[in-house]
N, C-alpha and C. Protein backbone atom coordinates (compact mmCIF):
# COMPACT_ATOMS: atom_id res chain seq x y z
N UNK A 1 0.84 -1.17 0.00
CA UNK A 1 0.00 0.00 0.00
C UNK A 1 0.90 1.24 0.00
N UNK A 2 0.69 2.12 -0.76
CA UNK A 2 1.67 3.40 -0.98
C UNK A 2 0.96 4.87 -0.84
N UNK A 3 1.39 5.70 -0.34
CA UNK A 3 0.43 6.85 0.80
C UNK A 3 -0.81 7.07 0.11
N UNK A 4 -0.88 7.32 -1.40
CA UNK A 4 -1.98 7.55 -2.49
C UNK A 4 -3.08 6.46 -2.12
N UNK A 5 -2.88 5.46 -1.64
CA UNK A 5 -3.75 4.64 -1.35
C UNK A 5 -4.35 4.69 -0.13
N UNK A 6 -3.46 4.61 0.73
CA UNK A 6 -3.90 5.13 2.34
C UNK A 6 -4.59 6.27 2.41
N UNK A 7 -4.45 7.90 1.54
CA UNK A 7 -5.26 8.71 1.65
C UNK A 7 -6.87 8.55 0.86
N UNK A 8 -6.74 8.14 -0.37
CA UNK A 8 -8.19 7.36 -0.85
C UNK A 8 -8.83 6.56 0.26
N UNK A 9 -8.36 5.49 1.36
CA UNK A 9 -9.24 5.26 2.16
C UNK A 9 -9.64 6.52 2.92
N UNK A 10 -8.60 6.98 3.50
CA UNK A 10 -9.04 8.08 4.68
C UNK A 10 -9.98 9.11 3.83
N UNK A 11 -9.91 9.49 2.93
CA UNK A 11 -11.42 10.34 1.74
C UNK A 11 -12.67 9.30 2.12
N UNK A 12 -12.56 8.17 1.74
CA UNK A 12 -13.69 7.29 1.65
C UNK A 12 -14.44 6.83 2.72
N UNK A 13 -13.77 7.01 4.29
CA UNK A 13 -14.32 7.03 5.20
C UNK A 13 -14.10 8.18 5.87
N UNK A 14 -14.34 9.23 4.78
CA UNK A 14 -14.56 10.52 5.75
C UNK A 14 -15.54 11.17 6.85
N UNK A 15 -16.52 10.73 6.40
CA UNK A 15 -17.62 10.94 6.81
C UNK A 15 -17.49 10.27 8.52
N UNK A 16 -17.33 9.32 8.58
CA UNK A 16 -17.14 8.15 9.85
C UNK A 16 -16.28 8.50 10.93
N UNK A 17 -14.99 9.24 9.95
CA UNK A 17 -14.22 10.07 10.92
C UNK A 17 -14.67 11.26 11.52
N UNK A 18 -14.68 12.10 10.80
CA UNK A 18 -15.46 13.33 10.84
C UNK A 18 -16.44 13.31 11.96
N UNK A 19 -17.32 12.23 11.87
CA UNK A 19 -18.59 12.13 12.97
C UNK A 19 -17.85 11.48 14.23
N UNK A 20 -16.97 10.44 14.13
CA UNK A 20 -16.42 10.02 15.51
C UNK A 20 -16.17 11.22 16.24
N UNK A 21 -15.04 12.19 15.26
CA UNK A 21 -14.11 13.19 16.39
C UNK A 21 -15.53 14.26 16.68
N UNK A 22 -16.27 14.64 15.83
CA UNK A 22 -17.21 15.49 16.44
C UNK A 22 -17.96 14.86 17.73
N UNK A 23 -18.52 13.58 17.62
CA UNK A 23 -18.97 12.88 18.80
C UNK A 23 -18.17 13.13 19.85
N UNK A 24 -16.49 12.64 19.64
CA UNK A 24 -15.77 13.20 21.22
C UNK A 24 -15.64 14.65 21.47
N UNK A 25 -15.95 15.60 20.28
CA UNK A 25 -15.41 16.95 21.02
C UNK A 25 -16.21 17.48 21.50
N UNK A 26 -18.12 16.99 21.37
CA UNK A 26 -19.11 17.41 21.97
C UNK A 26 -19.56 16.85 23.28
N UNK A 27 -18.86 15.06 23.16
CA UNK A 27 -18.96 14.56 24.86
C UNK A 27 -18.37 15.17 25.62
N UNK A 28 -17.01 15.30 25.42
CA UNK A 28 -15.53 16.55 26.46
C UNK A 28 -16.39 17.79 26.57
N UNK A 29 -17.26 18.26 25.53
CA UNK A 29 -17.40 19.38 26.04
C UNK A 29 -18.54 19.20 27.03
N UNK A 30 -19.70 18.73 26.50
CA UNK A 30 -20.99 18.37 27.90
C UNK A 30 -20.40 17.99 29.48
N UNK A 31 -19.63 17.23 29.39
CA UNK A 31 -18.85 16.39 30.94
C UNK A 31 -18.80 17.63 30.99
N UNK A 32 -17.20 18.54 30.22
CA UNK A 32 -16.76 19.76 31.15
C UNK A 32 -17.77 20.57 31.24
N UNK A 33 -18.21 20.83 31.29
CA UNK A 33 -19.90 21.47 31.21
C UNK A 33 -20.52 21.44 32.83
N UNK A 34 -20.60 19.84 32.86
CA UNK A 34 -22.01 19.40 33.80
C UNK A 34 -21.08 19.21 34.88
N UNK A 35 -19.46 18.47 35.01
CA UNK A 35 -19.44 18.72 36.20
C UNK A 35 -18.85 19.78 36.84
N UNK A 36 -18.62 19.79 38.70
CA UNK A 36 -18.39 20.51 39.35
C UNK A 36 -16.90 21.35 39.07
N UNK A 37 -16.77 22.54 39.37
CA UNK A 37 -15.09 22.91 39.73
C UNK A 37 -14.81 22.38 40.66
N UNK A 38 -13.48 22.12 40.56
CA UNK A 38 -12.45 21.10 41.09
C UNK A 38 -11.39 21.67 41.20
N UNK A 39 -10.85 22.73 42.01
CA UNK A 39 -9.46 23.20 42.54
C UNK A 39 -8.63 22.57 43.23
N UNK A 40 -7.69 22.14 43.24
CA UNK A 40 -6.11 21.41 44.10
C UNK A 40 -5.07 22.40 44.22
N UNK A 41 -4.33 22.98 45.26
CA UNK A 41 -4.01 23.73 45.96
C UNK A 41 -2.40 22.77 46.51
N UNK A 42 -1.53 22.84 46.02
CA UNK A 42 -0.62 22.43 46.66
C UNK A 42 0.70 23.56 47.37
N UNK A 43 1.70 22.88 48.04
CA UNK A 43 2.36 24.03 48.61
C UNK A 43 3.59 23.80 49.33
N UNK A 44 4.76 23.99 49.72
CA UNK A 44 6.02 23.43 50.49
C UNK A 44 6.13 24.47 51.57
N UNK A 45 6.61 23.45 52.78
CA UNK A 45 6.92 24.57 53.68
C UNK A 45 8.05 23.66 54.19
N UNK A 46 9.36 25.22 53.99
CA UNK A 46 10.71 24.82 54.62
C UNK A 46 10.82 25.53 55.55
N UNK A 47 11.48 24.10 56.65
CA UNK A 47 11.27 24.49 58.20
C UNK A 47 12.59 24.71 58.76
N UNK A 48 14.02 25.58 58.72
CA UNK A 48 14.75 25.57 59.38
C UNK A 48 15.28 25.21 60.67
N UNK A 49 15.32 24.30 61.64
CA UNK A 49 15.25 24.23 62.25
C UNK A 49 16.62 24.22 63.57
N UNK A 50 17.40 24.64 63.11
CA UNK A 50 18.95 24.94 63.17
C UNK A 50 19.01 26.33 63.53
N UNK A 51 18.30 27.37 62.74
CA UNK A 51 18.44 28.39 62.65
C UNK A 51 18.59 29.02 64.29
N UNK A 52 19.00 30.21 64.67
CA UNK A 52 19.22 30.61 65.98
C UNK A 52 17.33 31.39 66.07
N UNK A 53 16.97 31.20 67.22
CA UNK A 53 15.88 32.30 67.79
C UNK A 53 16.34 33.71 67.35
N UNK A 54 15.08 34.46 66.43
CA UNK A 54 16.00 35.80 66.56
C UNK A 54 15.86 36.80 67.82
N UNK A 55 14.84 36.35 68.44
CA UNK A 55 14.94 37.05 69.73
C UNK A 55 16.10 36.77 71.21
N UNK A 56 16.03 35.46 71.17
CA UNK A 56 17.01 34.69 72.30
C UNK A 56 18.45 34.57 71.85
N UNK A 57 18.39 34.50 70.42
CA UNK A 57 19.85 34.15 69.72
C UNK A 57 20.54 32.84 70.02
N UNK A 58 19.81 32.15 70.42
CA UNK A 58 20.28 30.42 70.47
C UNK A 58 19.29 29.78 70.05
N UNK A 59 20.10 28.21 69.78
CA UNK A 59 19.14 27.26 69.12
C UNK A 59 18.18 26.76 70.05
N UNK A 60 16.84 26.43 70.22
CA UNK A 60 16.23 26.21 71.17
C UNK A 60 16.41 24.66 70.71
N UNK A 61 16.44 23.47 72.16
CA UNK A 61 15.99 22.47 72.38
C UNK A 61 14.98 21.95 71.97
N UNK A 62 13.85 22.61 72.17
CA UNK A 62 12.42 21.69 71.92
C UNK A 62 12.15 21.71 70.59
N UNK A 63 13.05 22.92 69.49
CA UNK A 63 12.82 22.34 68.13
C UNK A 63 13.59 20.76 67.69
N UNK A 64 14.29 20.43 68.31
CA UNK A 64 15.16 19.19 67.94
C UNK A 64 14.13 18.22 68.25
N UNK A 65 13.32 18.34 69.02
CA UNK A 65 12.46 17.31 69.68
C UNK A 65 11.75 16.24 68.21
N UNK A 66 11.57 14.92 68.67
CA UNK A 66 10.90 14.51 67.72
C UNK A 66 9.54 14.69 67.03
N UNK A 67 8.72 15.51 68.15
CA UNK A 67 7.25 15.79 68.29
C UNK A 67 7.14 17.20 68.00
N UNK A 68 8.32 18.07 67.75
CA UNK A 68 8.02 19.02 67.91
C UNK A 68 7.18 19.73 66.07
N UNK A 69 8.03 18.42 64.98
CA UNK A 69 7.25 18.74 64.06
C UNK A 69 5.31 18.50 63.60
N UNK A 70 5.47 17.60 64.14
CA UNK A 70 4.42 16.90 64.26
C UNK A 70 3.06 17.97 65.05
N UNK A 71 3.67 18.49 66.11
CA UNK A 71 3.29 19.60 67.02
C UNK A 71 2.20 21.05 66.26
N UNK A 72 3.82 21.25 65.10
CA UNK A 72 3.17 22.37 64.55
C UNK A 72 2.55 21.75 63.22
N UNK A 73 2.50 20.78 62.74
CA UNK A 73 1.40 20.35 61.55
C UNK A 73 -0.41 20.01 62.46
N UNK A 74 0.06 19.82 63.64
CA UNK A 74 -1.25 19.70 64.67
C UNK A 74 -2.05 21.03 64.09
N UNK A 75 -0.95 22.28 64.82
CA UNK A 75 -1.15 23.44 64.68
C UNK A 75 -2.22 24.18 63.79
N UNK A 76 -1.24 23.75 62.54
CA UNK A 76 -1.32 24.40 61.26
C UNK A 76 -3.03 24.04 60.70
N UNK A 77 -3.07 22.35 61.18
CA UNK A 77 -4.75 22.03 60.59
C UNK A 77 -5.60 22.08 62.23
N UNK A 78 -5.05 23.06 63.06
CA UNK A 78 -6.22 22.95 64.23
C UNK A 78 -7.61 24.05 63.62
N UNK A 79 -8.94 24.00 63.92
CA UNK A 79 -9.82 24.51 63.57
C UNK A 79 -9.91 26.09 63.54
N UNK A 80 -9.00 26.60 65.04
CA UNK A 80 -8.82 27.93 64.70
C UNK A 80 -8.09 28.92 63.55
N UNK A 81 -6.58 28.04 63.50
CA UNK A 81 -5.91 28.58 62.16
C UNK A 81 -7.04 28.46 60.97
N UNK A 82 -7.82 27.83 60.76
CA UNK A 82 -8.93 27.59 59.53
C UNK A 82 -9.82 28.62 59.45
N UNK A 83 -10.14 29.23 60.92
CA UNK A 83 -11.41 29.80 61.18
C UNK A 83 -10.48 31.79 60.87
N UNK A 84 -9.23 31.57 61.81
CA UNK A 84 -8.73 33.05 61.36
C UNK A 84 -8.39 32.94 59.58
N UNK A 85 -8.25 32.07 58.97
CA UNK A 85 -7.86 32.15 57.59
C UNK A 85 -9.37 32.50 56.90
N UNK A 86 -10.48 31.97 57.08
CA UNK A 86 -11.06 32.42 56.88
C UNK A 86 -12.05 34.01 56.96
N UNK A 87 -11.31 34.38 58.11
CA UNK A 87 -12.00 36.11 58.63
C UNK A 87 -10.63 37.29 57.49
N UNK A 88 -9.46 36.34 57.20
CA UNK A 88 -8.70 36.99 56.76
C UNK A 88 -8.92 37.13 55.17
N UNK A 89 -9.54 36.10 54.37
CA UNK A 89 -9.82 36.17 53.48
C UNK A 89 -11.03 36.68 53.35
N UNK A 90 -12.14 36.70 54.22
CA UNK A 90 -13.66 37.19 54.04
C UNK A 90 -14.76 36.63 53.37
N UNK A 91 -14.22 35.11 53.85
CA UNK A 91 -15.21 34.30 52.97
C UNK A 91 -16.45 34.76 53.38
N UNK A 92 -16.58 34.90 54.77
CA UNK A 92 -18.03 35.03 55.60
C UNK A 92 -19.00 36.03 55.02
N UNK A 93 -17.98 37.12 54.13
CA UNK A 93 -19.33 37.85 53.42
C UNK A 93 -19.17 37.62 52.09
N UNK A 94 -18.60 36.71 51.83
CA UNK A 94 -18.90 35.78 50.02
C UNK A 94 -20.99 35.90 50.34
N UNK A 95 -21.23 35.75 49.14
CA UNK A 95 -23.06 35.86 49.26
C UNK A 95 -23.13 34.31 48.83
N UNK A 96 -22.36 33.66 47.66
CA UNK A 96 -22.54 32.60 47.23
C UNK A 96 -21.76 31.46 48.71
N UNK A 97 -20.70 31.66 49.44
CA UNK A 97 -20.71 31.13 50.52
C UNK A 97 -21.85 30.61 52.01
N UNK A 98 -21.98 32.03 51.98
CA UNK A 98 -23.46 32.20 52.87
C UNK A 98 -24.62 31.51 52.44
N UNK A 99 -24.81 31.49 51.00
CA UNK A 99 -25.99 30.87 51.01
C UNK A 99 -25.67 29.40 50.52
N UNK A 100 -24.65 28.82 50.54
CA UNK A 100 -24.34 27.09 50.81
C UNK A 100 -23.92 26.93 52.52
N UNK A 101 -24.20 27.88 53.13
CA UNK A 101 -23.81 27.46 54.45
C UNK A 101 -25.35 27.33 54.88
N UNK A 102 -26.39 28.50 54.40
CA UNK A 102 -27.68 28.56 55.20
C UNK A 102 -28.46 27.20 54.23
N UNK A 103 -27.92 26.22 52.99
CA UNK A 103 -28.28 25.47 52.26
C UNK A 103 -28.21 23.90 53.46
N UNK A 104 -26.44 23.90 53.50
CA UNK A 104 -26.37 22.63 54.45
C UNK A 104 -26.52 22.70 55.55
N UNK A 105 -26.33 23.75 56.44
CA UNK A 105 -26.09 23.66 57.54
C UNK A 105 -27.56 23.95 58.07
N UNK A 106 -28.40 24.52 57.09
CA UNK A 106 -29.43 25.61 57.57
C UNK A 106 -29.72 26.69 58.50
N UNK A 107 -28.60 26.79 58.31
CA UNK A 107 -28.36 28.43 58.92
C UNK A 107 -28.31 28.27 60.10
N UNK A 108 -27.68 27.32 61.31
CA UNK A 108 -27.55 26.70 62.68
C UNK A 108 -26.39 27.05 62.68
N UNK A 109 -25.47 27.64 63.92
CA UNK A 109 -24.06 28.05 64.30
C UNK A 109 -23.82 28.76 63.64
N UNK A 110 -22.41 29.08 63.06
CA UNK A 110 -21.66 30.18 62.84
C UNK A 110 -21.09 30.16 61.40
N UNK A 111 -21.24 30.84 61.01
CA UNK A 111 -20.76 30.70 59.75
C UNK A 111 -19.31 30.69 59.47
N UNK A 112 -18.55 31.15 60.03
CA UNK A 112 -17.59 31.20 60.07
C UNK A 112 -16.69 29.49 60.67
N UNK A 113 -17.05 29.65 61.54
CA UNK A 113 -17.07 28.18 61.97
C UNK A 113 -17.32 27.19 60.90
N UNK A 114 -17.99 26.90 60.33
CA UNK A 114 -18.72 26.42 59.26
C UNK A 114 -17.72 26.06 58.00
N UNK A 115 -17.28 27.41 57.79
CA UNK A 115 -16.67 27.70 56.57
C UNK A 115 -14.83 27.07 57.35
N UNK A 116 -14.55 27.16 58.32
CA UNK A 116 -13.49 26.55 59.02
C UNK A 116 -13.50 25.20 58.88
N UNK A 117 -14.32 24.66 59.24
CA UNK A 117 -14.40 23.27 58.76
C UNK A 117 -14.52 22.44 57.58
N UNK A 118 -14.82 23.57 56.76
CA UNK A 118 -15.29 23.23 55.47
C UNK A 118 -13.34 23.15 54.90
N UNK A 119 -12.78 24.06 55.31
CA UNK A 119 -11.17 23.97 54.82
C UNK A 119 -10.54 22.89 55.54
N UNK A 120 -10.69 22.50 56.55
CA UNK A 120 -9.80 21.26 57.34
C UNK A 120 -10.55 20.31 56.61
């Protein structure tokens, strides 16, 4: 078979092609369509831990500790850091926030609270 031949088929089942790829570029588009947004958020945090106190000017002990990392990842996902990240960003007067909080929650407790938990 020599390319002149291979393109006479691909003419002759044009039509077949043509309709397949339109079929997938209108399914991709309906899915992206119908479903939800979907954000992923990734991030590094470098922890010196060597470094001197800049207030004391020595290395403190309890960073060497084995728990002590573990300690501040506690920290970092405890409900309050969630709840001040949220007053700092202002989700609480988002309108489209508020009204998926008064949706699930039905408007019981705090919104803020709410929206804290919704990030942990």
């Amino acid at each position: 078979m020599n390319l002149q031949q291979f393109l006479l088929i691909l003419w002759a089942w044009r039509k077949l092609i043509l309709s397949l790829f339109g079929l997938t570029v209108t399914t991709t588009l309906v899915v992206s369509l119908l479903l939800p947004k979907q954000y992923t958020a990734t991030t590094t945090v470098i922890i010196d831990v060597k470094s001197p106190d800049p207030i004391a000017g020595m290395v403190l002990p309890g960073m060497m500790a084995p728990g002590y990392m573990a300690t501040q990842v506690d920290v970092i996902n405890s409900p309050r850091v969630a709840q001040e990240v949220v007053k700092a960003l202002k989700m609480d007067s988002n309108p489209q926030a508020r009204a998926l909080w008064q949706e699930e929650a039905e408007g019981q407790g705090d919104v803020i609270v709410w929206l804290g938990d919704m990030l942990g």
